[in-house]
N, C-alpha and C. Protein backbone atom coordinates (compact mmCIF):
# COMPACT_ATOMS: atom_id res chain seq x y z
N UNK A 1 146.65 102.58 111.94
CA UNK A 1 146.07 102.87 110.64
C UNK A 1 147.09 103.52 109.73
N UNK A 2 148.05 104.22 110.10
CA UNK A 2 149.12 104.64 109.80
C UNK A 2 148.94 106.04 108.69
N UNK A 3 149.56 106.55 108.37
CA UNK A 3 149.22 107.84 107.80
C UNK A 3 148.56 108.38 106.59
N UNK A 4 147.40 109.09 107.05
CA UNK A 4 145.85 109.44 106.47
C UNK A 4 146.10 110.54 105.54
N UNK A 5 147.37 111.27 105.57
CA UNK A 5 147.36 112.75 105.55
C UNK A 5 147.17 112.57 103.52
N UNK A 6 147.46 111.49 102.91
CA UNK A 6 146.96 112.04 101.79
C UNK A 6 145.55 111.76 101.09
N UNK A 7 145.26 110.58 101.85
CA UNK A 7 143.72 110.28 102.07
C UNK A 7 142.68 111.79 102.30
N UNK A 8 143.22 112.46 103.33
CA UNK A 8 142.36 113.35 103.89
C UNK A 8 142.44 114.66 102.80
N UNK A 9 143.81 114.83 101.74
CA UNK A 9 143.55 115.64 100.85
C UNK A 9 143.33 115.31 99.89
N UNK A 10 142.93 114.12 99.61
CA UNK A 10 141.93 113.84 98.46
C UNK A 10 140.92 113.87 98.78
N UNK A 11 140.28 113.77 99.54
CA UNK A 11 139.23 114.28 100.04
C UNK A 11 138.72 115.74 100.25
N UNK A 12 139.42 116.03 100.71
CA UNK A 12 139.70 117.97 100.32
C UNK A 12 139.60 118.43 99.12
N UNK A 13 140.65 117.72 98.08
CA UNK A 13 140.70 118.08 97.14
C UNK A 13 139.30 118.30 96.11
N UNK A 14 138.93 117.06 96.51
CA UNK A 14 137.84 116.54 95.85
C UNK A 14 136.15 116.92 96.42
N UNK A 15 136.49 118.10 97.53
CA UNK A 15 135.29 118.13 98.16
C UNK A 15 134.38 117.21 98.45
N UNK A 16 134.76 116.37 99.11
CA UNK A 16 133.79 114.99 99.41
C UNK A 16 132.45 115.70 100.97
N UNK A 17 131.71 115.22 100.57
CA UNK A 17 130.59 115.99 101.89
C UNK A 17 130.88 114.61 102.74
N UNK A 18 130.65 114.99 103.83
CA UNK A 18 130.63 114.17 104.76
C UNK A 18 129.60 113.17 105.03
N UNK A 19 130.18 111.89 106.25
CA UNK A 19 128.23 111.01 105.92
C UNK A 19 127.60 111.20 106.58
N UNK A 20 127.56 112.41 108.17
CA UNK A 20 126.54 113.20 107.77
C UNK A 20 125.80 113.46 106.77
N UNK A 21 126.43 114.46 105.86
CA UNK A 21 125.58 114.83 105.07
C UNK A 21 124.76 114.12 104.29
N UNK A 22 125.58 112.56 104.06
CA UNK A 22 125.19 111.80 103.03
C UNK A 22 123.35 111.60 103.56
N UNK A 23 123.44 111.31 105.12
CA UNK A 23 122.38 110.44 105.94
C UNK A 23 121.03 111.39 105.64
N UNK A 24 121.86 112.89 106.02
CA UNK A 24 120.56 113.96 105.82
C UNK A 24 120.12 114.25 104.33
N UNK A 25 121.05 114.15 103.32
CA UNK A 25 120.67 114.80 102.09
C UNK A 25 120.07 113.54 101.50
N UNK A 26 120.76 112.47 101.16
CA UNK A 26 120.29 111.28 100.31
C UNK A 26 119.72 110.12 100.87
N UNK A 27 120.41 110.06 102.48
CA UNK A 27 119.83 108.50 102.93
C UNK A 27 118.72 108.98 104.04
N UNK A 28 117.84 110.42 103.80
CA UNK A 28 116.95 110.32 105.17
C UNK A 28 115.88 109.46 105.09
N UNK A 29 115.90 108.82 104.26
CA UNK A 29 114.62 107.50 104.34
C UNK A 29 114.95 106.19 104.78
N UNK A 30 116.39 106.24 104.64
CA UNK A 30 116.71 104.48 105.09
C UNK A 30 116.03 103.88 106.14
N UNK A 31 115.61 104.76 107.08
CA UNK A 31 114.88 103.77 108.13
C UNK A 31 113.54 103.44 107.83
N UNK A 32 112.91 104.23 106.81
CA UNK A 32 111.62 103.83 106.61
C UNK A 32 111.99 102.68 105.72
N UNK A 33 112.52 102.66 104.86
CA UNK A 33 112.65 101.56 103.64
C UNK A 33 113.11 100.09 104.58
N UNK A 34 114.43 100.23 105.35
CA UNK A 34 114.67 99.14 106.01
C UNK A 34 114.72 99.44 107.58
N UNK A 35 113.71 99.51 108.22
CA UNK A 35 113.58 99.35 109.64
C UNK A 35 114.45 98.49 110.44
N UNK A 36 114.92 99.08 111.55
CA UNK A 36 115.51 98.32 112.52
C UNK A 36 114.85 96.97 112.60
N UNK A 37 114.04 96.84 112.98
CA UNK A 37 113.04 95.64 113.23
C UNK A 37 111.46 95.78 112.70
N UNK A 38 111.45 94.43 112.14
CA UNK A 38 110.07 93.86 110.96
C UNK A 38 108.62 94.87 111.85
N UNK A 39 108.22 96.19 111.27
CA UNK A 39 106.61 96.49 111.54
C UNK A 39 106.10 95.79 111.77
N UNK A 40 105.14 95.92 112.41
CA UNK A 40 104.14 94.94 112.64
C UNK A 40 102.70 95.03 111.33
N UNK A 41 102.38 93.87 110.97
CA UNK A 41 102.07 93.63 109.94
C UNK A 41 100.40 94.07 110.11
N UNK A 42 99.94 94.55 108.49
CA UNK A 42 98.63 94.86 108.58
C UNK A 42 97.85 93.99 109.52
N UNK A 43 97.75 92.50 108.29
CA UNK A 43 96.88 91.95 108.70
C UNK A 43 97.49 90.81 108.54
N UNK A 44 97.34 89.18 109.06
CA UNK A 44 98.20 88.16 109.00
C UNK A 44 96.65 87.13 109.30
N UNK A 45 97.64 85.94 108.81
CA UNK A 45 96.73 84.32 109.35
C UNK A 45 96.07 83.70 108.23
N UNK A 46 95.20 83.09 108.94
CA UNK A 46 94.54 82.48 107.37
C UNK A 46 92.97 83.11 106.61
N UNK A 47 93.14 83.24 105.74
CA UNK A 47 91.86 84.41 104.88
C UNK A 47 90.97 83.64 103.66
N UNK A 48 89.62 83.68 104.81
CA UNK A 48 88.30 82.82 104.48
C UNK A 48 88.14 83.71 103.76
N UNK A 49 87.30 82.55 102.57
CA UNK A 49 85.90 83.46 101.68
C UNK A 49 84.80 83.62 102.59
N UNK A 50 84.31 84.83 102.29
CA UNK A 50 82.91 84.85 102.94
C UNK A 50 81.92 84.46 102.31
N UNK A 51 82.03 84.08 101.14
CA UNK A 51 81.12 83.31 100.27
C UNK A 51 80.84 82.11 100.65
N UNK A 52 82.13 81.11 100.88
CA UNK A 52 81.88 80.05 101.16
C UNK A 52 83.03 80.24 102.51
N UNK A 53 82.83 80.61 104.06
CA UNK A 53 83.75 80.15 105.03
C UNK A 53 84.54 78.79 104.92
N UNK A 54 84.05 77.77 104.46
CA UNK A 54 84.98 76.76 104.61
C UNK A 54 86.17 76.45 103.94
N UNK A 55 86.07 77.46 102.95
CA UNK A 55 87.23 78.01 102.02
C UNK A 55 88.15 78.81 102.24
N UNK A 56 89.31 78.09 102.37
CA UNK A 56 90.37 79.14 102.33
C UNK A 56 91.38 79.91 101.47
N UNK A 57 92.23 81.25 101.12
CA UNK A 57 93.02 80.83 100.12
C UNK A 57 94.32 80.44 100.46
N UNK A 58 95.32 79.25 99.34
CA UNK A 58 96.16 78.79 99.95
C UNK A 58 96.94 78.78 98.79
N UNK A 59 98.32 78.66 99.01
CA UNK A 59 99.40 78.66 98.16
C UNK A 59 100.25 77.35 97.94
N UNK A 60 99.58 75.66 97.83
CA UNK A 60 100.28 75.12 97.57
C UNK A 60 100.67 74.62 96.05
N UNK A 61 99.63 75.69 95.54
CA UNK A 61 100.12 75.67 93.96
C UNK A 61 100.50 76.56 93.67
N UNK A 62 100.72 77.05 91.94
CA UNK A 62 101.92 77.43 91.45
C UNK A 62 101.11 79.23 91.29
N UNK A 63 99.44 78.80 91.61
CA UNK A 63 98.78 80.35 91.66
C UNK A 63 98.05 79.75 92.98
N UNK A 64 97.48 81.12 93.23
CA UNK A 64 96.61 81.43 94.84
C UNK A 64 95.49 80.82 93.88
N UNK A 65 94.83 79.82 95.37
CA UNK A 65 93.97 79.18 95.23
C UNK A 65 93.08 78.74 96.11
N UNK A 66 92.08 78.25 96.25
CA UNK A 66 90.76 78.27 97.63
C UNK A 66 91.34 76.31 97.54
N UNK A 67 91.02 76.07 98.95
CA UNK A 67 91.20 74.96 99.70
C UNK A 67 90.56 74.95 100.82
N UNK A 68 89.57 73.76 101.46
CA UNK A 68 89.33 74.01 102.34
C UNK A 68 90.11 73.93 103.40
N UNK A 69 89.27 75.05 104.01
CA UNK A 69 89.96 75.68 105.41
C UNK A 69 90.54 74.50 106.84
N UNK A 70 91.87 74.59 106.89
CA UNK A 70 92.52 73.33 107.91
C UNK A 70 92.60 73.98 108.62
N UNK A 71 92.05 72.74 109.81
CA UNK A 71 92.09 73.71 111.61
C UNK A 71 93.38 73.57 111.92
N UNK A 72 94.34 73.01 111.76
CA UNK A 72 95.48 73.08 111.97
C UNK A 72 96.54 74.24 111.57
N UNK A 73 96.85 74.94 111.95
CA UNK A 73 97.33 76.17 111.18
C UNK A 73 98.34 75.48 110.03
N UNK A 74 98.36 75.81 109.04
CA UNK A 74 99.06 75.19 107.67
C UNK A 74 99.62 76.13 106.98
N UNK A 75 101.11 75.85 106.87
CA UNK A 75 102.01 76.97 106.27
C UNK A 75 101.36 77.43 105.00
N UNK A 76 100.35 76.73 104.04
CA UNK A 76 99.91 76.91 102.81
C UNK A 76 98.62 78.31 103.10
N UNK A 77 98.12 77.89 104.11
CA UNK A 77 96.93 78.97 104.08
C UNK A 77 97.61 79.92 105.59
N UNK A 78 98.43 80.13 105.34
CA UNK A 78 98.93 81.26 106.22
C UNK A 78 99.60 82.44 105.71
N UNK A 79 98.78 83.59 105.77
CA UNK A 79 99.68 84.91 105.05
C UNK A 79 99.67 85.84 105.87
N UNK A 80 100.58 87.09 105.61
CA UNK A 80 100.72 88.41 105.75
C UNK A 80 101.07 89.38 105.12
N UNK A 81 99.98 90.38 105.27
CA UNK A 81 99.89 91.65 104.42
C UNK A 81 100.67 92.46 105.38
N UNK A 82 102.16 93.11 104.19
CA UNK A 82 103.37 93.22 105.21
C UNK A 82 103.14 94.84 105.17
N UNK A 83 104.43 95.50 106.28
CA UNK A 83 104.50 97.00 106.54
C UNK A 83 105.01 97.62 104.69
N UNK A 84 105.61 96.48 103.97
CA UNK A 84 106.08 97.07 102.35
C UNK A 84 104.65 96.74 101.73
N UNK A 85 103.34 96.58 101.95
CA UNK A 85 102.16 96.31 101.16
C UNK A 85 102.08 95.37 100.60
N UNK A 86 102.36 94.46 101.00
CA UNK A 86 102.88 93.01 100.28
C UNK A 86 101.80 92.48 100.92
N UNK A 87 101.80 91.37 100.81
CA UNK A 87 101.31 89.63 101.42
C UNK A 87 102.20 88.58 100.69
N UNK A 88 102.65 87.89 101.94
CA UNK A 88 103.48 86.96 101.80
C UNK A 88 103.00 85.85 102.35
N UNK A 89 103.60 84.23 101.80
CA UNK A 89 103.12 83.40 102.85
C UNK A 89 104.34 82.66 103.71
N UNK A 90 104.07 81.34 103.91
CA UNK A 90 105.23 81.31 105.08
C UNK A 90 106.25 80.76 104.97
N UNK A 91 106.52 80.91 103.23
CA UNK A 91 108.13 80.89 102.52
C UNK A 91 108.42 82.30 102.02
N UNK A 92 108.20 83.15 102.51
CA UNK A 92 108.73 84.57 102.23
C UNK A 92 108.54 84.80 100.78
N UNK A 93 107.19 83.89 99.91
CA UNK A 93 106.87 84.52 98.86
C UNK A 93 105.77 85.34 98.45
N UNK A 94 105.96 86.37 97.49
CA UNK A 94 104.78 87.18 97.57
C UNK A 94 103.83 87.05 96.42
N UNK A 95 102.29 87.25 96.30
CA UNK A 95 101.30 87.44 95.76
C UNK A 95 101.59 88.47 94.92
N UNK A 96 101.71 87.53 93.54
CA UNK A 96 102.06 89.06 93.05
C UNK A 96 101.23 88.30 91.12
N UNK A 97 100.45 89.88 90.50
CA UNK A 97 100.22 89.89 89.69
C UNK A 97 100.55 90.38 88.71
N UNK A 98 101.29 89.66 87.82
CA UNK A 98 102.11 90.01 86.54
C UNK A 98 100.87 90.91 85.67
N UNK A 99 100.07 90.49 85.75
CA UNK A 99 99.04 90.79 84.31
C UNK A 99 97.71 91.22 85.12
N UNK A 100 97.86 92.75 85.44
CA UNK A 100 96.89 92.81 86.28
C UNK A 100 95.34 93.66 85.31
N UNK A 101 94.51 92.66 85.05
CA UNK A 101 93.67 92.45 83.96
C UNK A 101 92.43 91.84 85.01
N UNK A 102 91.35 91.63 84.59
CA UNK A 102 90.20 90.78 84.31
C UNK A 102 90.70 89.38 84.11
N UNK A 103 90.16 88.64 85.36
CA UNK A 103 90.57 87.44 85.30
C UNK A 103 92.10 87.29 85.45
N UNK A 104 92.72 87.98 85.76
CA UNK A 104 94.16 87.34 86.22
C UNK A 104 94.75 86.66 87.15
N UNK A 105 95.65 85.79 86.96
CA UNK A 105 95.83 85.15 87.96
C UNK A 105 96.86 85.97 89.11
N UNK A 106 96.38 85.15 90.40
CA UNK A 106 97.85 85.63 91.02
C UNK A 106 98.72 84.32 91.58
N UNK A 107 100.32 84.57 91.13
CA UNK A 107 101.45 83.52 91.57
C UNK A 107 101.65 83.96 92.89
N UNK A 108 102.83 83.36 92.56
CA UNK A 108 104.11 83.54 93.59
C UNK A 108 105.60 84.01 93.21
N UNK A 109 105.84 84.93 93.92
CA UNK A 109 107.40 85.10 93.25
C UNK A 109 108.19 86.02 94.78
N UNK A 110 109.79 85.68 94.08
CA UNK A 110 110.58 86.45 95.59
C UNK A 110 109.90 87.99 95.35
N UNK A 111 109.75 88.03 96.64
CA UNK A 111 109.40 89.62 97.31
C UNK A 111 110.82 90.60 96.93
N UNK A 112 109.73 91.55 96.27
CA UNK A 112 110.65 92.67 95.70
C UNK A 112 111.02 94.21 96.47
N UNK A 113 109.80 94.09 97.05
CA UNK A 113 109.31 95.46 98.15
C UNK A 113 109.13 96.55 97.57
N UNK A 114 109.07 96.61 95.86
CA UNK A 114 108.75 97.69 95.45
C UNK A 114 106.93 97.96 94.87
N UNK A 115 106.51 97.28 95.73
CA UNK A 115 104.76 97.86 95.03
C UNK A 115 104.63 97.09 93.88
N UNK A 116 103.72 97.64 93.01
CA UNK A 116 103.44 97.25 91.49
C UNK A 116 102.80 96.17 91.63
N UNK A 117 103.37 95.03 90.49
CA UNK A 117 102.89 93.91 90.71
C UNK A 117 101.88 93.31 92.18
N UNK A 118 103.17 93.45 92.61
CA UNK A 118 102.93 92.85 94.67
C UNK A 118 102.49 93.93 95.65
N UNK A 119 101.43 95.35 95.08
CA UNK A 119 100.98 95.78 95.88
C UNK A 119 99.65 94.93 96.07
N UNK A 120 99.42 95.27 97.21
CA UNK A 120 97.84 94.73 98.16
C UNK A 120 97.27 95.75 99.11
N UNK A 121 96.09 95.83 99.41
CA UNK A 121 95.65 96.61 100.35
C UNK A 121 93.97 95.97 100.38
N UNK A 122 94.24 95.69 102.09
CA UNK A 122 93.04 95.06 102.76
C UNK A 122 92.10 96.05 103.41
N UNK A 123 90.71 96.30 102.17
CA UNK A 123 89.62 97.13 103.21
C UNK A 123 88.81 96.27 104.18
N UNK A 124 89.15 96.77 105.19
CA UNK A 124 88.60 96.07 106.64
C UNK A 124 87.78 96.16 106.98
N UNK A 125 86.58 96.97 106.11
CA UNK A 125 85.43 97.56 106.19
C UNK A 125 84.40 96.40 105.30
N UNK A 126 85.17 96.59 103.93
CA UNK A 126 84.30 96.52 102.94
C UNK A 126 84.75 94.54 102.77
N UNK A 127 85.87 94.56 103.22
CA UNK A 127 86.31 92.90 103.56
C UNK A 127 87.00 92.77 102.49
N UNK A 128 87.59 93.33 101.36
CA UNK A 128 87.95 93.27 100.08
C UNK A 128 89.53 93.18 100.21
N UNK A 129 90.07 92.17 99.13
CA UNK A 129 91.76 92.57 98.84
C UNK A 129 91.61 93.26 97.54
N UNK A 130 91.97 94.41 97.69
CA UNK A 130 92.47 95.52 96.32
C UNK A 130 94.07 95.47 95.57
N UNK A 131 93.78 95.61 94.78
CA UNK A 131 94.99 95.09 94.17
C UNK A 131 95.63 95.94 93.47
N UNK A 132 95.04 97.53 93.24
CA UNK A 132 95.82 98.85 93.01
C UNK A 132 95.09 99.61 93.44
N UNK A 133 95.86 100.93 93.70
CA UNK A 133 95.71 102.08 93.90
C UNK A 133 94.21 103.00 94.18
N UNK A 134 93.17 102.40 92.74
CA UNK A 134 93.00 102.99 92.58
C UNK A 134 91.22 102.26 92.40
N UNK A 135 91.41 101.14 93.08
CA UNK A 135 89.73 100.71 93.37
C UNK A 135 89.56 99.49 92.67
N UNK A 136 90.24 99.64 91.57
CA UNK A 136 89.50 98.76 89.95
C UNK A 136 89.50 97.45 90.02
N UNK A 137 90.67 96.69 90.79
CA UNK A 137 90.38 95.61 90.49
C UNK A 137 90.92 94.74 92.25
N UNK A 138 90.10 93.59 92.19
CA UNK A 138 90.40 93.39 93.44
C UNK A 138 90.41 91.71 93.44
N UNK A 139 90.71 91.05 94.77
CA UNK A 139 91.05 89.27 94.45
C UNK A 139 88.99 89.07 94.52
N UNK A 140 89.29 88.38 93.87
CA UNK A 140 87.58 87.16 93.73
C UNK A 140 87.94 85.68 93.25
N UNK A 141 87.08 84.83 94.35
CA UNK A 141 87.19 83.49 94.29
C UNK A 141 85.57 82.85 93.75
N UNK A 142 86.00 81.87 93.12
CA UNK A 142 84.59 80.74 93.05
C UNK A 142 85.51 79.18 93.44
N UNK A 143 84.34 79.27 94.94
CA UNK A 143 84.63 78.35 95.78
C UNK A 143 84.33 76.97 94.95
N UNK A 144 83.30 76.97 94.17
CA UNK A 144 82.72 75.62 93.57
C UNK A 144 84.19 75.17 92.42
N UNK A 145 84.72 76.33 91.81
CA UNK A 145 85.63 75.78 91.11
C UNK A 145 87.46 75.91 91.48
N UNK A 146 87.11 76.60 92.82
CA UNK A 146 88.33 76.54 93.57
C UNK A 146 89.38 77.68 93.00
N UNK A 147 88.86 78.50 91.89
CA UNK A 147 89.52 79.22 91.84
C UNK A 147 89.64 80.73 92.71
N UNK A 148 91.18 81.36 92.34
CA UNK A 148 90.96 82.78 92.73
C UNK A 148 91.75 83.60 91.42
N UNK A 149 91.14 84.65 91.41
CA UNK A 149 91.71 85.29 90.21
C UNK A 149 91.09 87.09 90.31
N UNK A 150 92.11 87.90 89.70
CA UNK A 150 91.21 89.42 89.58
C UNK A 150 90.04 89.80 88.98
N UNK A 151 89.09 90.46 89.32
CA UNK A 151 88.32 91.15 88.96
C UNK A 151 87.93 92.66 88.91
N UNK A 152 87.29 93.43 88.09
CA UNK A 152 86.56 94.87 88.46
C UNK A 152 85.88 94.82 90.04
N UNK A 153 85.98 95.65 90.89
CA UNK A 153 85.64 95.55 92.34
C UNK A 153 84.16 95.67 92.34
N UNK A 154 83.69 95.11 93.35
CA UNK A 154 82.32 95.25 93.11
C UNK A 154 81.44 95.05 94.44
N UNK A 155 81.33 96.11 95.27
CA UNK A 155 81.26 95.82 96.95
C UNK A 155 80.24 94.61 97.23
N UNK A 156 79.19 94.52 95.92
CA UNK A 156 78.11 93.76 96.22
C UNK A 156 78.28 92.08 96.13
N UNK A 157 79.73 92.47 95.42
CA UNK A 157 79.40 90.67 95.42
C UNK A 157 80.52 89.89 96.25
N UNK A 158 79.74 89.19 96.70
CA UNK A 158 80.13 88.36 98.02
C UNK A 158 81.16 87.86 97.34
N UNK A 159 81.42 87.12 96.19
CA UNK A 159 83.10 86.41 95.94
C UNK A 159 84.20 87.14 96.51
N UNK A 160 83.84 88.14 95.95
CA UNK A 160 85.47 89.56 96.58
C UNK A 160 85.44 89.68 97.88
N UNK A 161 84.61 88.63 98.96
CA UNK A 161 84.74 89.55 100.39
C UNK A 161 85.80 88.32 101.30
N UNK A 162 86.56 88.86 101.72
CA UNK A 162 87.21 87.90 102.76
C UNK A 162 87.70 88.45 104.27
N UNK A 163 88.28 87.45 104.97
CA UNK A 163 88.32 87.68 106.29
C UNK A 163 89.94 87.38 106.78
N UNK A 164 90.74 87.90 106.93
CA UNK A 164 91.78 87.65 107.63
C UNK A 164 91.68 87.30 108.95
N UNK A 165 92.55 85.94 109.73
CA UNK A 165 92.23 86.03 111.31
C UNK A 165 92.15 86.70 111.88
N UNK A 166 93.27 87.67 111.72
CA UNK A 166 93.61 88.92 112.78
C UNK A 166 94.03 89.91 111.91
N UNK A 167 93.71 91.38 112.20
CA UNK A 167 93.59 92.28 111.68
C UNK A 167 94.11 93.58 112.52
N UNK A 168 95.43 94.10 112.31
CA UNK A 168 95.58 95.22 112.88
C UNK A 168 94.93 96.61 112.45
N UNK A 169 93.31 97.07 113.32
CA UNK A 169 92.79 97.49 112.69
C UNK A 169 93.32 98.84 112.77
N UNK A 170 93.89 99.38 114.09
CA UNK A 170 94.56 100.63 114.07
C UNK A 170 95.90 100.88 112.56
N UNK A 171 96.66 100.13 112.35
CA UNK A 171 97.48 100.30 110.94
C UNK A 171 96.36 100.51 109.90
N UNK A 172 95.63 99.34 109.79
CA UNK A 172 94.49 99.98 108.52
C UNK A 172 94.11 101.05 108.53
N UNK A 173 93.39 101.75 109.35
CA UNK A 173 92.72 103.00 109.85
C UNK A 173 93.72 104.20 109.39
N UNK A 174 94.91 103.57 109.65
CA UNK A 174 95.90 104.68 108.81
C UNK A 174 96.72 104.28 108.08
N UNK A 175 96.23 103.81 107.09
CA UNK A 175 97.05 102.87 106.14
C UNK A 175 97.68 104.10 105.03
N UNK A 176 97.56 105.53 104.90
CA UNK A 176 97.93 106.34 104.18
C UNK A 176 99.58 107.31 105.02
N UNK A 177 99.23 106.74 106.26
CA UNK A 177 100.16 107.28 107.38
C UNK A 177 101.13 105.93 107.76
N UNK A 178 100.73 104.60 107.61
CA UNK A 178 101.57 103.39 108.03
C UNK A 178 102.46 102.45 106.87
N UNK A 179 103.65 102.09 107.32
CA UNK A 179 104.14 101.85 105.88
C UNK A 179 104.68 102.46 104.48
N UNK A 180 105.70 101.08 103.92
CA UNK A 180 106.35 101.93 102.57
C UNK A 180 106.18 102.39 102.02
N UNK A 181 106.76 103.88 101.88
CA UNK A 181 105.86 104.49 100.57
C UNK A 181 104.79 105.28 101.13
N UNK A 182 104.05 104.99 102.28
CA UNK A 182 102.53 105.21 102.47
C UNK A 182 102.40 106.52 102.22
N UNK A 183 103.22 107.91 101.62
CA UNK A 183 102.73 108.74 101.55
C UNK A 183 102.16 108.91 100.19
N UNK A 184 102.73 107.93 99.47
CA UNK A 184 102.34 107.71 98.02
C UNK A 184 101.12 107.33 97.47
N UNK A 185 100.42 106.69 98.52
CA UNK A 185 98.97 105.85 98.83
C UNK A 185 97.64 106.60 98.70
N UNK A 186 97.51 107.40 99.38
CA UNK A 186 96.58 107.66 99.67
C UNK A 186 95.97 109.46 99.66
């Protein structure tokens, strides 16, 4: 490597902290933000209306949309609601709502991992996808016209209720304790 000695007093000079310090003072989150290896995901597979079961929603258009439900597992109606609060499908794109309003649609766009737009959160209770923070608006489909789009939440009505295949119900259960950010949540 050959000789450091003025490297090491510019460094001196310049009081540089060490990367120790860097790891403890500025980077103690890196492992939450980028994990060694992919969390295991809320909830994943394909996600019926309970309005109409034979409906699924699927992404082979340019917004999320109901299709009926293929027994064949089909990259289009296959998602996951990820450890960053996302849902993605099985081109690593995410559900995400630009215009999050009454009646909005939701696309597709590259996964950002910062929330906002492309947050999601699946009540496993109430069967609902929420779409912020804070209750107001959540996904609702009409199976007859194949659409899906946002609405005001509304536990009673069956459009807003859906079913993911599989459901990690222990992560839900602590969905304020699991995941990016999650202290921010809840």
């Amino acid at each position: 490597a050959g000789d450091l000695s003025r490297e090491f007093k510019r460094r001196s000079d310049l009081q540089c902290k060490s990367f120790d310090w860097f790891l403890q003072e500025v980077g103690f989150d890196i492992l939450t933000s980028f994990p060694l290896e992919d969390p295991e995901d809320f909830a994943s597979g394909t996600v019926t209306s309970l309005s109409d079961p034979a409906f699924c929603l699927d992404s082979r258009e340019a917004t999320l949309n109901l299709h009926e439900c293929e027994h064949v597992r089909s990259e289009h109606q296959n998602f996951r609601l990820t450890y960053y609060h996302d849902i993605l499908d099985q081109m690593d794109h995410c559900w995400d709502a630009a215009h999050i309003r009454q009646n909005g649609t939701v696309s597709f766009r590259r996964c950002h991992q910062m929330q906002g737009n492309q947050f999601w959160k699946y009540d496993s209770i109430q069967r609902m996808i929420l779409k912020d923070y804070f209750r107001t608006y959540c996904l609702e489909c009409h199976p007859a016209e194949r659409r899906v789009f946002l609405n005001f939440c509304d536990i009673t009505n069956l459009n807003q209720k859906f079913q993911f295949s599989f459901v990690n119900y222990s992560n839900i259960e602590n969905w304020g304790l699991y995941g990016y950010g999650a202290n921010l949540l809840d």
